[in-house]
N, C-alpha and C. Protein backbone atom coordinates (compact mmCIF):
# COMPACT_ATOMS: atom_id res chain seq x y z
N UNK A 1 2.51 -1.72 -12.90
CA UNK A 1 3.17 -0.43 -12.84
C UNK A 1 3.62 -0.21 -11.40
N UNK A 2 5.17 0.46 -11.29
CA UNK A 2 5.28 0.79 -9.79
C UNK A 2 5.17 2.05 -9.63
N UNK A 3 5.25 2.69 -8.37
CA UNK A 3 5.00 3.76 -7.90
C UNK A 3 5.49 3.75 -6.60
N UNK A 4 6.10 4.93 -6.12
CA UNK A 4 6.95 5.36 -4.75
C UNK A 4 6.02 6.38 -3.91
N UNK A 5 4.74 6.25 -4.33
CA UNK A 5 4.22 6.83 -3.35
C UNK A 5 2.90 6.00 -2.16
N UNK A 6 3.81 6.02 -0.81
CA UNK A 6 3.23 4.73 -0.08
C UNK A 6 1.88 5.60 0.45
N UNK A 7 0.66 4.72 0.23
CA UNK A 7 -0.90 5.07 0.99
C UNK A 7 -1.56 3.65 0.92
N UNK A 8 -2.20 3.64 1.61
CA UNK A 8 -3.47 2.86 1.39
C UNK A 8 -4.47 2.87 1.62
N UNK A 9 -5.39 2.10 1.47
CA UNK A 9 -6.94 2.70 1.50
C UNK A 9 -7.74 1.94 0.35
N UNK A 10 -7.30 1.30 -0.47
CA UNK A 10 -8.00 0.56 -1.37
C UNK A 10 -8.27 1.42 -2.88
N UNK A 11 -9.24 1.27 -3.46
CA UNK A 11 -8.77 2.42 -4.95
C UNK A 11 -9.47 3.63 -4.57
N UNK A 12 -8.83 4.88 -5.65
CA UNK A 12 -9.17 6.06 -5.08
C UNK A 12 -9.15 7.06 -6.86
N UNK A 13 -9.94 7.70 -6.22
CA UNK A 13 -9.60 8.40 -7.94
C UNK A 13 -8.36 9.30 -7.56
N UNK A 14 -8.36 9.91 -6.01
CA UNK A 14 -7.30 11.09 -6.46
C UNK A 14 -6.00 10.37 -6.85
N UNK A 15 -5.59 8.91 -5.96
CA UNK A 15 -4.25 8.12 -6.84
C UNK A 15 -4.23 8.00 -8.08
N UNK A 16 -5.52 7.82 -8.88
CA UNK A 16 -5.60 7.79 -10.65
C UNK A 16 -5.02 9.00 -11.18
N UNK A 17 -5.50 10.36 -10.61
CA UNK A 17 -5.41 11.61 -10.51
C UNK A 17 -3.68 12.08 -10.77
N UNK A 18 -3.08 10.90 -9.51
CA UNK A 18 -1.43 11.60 -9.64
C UNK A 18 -0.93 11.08 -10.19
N UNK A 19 -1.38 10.07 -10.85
CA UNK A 19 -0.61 9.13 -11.59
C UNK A 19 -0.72 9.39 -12.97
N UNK A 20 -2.17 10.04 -13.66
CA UNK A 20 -2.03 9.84 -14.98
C UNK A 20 -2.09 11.38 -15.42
N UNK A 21 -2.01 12.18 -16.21
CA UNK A 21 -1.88 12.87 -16.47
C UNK A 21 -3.02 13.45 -17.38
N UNK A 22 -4.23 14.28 -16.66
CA UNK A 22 -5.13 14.84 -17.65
C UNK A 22 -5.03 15.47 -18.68
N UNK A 23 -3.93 16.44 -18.48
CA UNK A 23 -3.55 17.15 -19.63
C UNK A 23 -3.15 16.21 -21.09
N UNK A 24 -2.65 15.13 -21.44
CA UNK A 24 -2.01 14.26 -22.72
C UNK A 24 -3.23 13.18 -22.48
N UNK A 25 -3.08 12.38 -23.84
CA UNK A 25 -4.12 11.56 -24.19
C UNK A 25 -3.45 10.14 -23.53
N UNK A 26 -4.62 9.64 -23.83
CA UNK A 26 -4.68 7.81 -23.26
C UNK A 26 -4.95 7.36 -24.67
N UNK A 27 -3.97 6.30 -24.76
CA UNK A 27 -4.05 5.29 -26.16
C UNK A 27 -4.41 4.16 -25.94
N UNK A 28 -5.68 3.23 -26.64
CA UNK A 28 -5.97 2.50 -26.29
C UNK A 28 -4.82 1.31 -27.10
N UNK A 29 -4.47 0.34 -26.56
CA UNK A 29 -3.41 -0.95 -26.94
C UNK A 29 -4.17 -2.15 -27.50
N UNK A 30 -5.30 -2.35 -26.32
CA UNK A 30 -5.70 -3.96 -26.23
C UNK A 30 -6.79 -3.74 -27.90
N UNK A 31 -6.77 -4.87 -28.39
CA UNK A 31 -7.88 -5.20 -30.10
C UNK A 31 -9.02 -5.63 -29.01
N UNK A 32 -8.81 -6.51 -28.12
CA UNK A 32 -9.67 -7.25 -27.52
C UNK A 32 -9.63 -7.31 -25.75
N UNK A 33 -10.75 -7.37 -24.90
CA UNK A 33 -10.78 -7.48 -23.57
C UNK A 33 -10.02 -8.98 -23.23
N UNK A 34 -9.84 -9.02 -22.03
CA UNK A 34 -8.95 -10.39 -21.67
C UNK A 34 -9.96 -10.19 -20.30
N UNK A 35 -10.57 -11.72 -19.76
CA UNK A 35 -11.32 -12.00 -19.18
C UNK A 35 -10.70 -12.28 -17.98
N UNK A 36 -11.04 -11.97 -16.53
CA UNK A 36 -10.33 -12.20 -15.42
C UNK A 36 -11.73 -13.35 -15.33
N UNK A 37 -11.14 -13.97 -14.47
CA UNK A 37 -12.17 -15.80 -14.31
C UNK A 37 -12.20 -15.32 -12.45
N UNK A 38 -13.11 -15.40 -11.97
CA UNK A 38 -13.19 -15.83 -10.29
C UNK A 38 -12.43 -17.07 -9.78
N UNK A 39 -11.72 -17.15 -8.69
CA UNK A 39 -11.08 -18.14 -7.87
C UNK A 39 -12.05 -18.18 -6.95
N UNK A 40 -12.25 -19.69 -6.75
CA UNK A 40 -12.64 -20.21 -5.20
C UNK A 40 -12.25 -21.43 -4.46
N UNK A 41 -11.38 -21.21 -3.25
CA UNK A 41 -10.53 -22.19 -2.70
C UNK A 41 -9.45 -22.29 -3.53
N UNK A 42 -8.60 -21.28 -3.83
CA UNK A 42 -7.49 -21.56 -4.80
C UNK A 42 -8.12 -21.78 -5.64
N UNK A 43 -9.15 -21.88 -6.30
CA UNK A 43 -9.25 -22.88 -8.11
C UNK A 43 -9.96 -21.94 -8.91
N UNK A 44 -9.57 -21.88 -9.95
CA UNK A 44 -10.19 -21.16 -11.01
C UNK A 44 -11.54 -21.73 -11.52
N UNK A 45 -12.61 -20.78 -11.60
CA UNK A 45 -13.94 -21.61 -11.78
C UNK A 45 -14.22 -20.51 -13.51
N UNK A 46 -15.16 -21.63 -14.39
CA UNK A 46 -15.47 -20.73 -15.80
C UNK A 46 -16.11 -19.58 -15.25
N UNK A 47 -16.30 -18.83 -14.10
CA UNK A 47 -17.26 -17.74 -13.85
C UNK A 47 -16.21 -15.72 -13.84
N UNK A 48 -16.71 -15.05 -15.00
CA UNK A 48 -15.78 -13.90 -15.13
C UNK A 48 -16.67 -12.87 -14.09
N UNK A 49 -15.37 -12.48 -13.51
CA UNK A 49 -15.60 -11.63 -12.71
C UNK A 49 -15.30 -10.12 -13.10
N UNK A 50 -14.42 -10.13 -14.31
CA UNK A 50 -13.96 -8.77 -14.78
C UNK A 50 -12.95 -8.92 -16.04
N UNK A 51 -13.17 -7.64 -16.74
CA UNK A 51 -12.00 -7.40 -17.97
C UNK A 51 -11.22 -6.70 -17.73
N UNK A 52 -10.40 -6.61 -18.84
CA UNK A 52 -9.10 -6.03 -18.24
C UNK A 52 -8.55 -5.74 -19.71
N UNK A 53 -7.98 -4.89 -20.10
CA UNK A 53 -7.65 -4.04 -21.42
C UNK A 53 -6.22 -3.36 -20.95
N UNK A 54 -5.58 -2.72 -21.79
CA UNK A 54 -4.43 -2.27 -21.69
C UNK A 54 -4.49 -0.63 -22.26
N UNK A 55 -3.67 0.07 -21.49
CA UNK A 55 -4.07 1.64 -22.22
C UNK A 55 -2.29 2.06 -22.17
N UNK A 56 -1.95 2.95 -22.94
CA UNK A 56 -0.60 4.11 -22.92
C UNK A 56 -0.63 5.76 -22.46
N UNK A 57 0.56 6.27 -22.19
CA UNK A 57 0.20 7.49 -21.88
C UNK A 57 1.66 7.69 -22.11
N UNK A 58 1.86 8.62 -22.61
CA UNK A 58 3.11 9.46 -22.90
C UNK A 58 4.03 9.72 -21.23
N UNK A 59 5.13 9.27 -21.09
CA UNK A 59 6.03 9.35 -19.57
C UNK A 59 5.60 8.27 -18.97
N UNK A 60 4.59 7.08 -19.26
CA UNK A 60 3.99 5.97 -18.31
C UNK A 60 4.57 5.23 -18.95
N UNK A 61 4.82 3.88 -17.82
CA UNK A 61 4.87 2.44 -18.74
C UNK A 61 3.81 1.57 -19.45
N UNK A 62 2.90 1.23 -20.10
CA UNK A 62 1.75 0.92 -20.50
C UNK A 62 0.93 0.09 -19.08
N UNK A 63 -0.01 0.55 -19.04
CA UNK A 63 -1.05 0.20 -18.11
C UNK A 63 -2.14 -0.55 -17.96
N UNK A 64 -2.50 -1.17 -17.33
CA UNK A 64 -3.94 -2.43 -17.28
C UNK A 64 -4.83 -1.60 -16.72
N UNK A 65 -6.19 -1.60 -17.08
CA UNK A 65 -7.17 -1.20 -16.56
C UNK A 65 -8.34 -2.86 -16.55
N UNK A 66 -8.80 -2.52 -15.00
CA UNK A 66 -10.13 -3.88 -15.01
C UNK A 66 -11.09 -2.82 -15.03
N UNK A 67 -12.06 -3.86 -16.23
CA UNK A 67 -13.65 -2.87 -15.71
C UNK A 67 -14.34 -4.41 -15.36
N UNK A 68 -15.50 -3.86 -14.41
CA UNK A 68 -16.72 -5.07 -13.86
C UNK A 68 -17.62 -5.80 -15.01
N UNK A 69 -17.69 -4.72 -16.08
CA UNK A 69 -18.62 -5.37 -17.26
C UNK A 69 -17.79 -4.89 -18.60
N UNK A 70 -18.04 -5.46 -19.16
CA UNK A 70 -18.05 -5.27 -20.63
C UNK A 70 -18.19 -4.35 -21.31
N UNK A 71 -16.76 -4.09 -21.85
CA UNK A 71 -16.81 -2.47 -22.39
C UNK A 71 -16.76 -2.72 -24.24
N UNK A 72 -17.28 -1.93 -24.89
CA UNK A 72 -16.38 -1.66 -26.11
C UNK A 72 -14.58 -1.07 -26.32
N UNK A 73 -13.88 -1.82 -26.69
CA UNK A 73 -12.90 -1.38 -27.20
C UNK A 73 -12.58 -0.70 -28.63
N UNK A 74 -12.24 0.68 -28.70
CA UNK A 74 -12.31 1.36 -29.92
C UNK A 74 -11.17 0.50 -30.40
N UNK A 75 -10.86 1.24 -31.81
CA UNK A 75 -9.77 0.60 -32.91
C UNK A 75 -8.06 1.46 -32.20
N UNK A 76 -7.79 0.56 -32.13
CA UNK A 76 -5.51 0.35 -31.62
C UNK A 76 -5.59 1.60 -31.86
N UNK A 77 -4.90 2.33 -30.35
CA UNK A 77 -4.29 3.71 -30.45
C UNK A 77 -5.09 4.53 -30.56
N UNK A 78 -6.58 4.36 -30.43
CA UNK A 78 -7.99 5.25 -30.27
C UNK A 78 -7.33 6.29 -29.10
N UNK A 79 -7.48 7.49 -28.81
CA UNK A 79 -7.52 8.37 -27.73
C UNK A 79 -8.79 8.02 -26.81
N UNK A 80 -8.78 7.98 -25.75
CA UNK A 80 -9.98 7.13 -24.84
C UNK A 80 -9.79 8.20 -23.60
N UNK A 81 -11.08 8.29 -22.78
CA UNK A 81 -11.37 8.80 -21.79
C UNK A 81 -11.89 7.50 -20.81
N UNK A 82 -11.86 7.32 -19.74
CA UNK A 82 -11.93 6.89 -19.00
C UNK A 82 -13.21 7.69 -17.76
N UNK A 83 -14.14 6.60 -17.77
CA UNK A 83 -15.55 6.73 -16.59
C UNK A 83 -15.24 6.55 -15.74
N UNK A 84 -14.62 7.34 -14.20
CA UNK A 84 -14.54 6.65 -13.15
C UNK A 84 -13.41 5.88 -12.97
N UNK A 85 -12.18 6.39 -13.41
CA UNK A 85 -11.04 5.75 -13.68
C UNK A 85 -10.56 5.82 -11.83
N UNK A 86 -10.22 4.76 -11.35
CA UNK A 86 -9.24 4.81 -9.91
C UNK A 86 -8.84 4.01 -10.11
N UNK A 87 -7.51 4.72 -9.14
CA UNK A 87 -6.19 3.27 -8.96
C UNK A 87 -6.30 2.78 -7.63
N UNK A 88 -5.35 1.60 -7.17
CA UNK A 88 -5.09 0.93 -5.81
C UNK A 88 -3.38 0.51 -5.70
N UNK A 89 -2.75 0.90 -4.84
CA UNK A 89 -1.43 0.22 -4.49
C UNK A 89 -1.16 -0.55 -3.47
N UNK A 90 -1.19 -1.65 -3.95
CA UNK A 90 -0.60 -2.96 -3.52
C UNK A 90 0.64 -3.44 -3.23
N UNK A 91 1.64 -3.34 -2.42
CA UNK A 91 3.05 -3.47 -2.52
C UNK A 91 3.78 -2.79 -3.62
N UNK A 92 3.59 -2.09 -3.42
CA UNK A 92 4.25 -1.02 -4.27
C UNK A 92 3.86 -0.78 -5.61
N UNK A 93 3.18 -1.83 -5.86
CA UNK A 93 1.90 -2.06 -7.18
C UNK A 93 1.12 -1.23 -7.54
N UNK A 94 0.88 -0.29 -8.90
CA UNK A 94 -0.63 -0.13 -8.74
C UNK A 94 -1.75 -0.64 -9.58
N UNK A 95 -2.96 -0.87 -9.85
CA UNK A 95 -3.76 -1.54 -10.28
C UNK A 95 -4.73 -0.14 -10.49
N UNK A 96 -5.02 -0.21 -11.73
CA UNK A 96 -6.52 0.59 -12.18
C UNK A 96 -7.84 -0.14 -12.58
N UNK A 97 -8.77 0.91 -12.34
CA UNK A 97 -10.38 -0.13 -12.48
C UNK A 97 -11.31 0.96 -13.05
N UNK A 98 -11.87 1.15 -13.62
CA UNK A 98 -12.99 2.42 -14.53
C UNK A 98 -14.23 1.53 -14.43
N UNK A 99 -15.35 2.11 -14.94
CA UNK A 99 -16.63 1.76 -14.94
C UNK A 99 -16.70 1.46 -16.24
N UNK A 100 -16.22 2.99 -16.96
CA UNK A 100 -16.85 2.35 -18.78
C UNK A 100 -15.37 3.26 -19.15
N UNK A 101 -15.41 3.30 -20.77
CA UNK A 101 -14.26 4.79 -21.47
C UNK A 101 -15.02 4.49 -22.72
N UNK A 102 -14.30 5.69 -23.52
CA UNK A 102 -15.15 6.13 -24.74
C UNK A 102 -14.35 6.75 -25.15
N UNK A 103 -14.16 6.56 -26.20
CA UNK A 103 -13.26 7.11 -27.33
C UNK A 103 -13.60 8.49 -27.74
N UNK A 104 -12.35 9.40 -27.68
CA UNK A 104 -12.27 10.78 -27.91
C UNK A 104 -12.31 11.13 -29.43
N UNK A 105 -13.04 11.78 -29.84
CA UNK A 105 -12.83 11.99 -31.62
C UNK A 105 -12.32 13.01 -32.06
């Protein structure tokens, strides 16, 4: 996802904050987590360092979120809340990371 607003500082909740919109729901996309693998020396080693899922939001382009452990993913298009949701911008990039989310009923 891009974004025109230049900071840095590494992730932050208030960037999650301007970016997503509390008021409208988050749709969950991903059926299944997709495993980020650790690099060392350039090389990909079998060791996961993080997941990574996909979410929607009404005015957004669909979004990646990494979490550190292993989350449940509710059923496609679940409304989801997000634990600790922050973003980071990277060249104009931004990247999101949460702790856990849980499906809204």
């Amino acid at each position: 996802m891009k974004f025109n607003n230049r900071k840095s500082g590494g992730y932050s909740a208030s960037l999650a904050a301007q970016i997503i919109d509390s008021s409208k729901p988050i749709h969950s996309l991903s059926l299944e987590l997709e495993a980020q693998m650790k690099f060392e020396d350039g090389k990909r080693t079998k060791e996961i360092q993080a997941y990574k899922a996909w979410f929607s939001q009404e005015g957004l382009p669909p979004f990646e979120v990494k979490f550190e452990k292993k989350v449940e993913l509710p059923a496609y298009l679940s409304i989801v809340e997000f634990d600790t949701l922050e973003a980071c911008e990277v060249s104009y990039n931004i990247y999101f990371r949460a702790e856990d989310l849980k499906e809204v009923k």
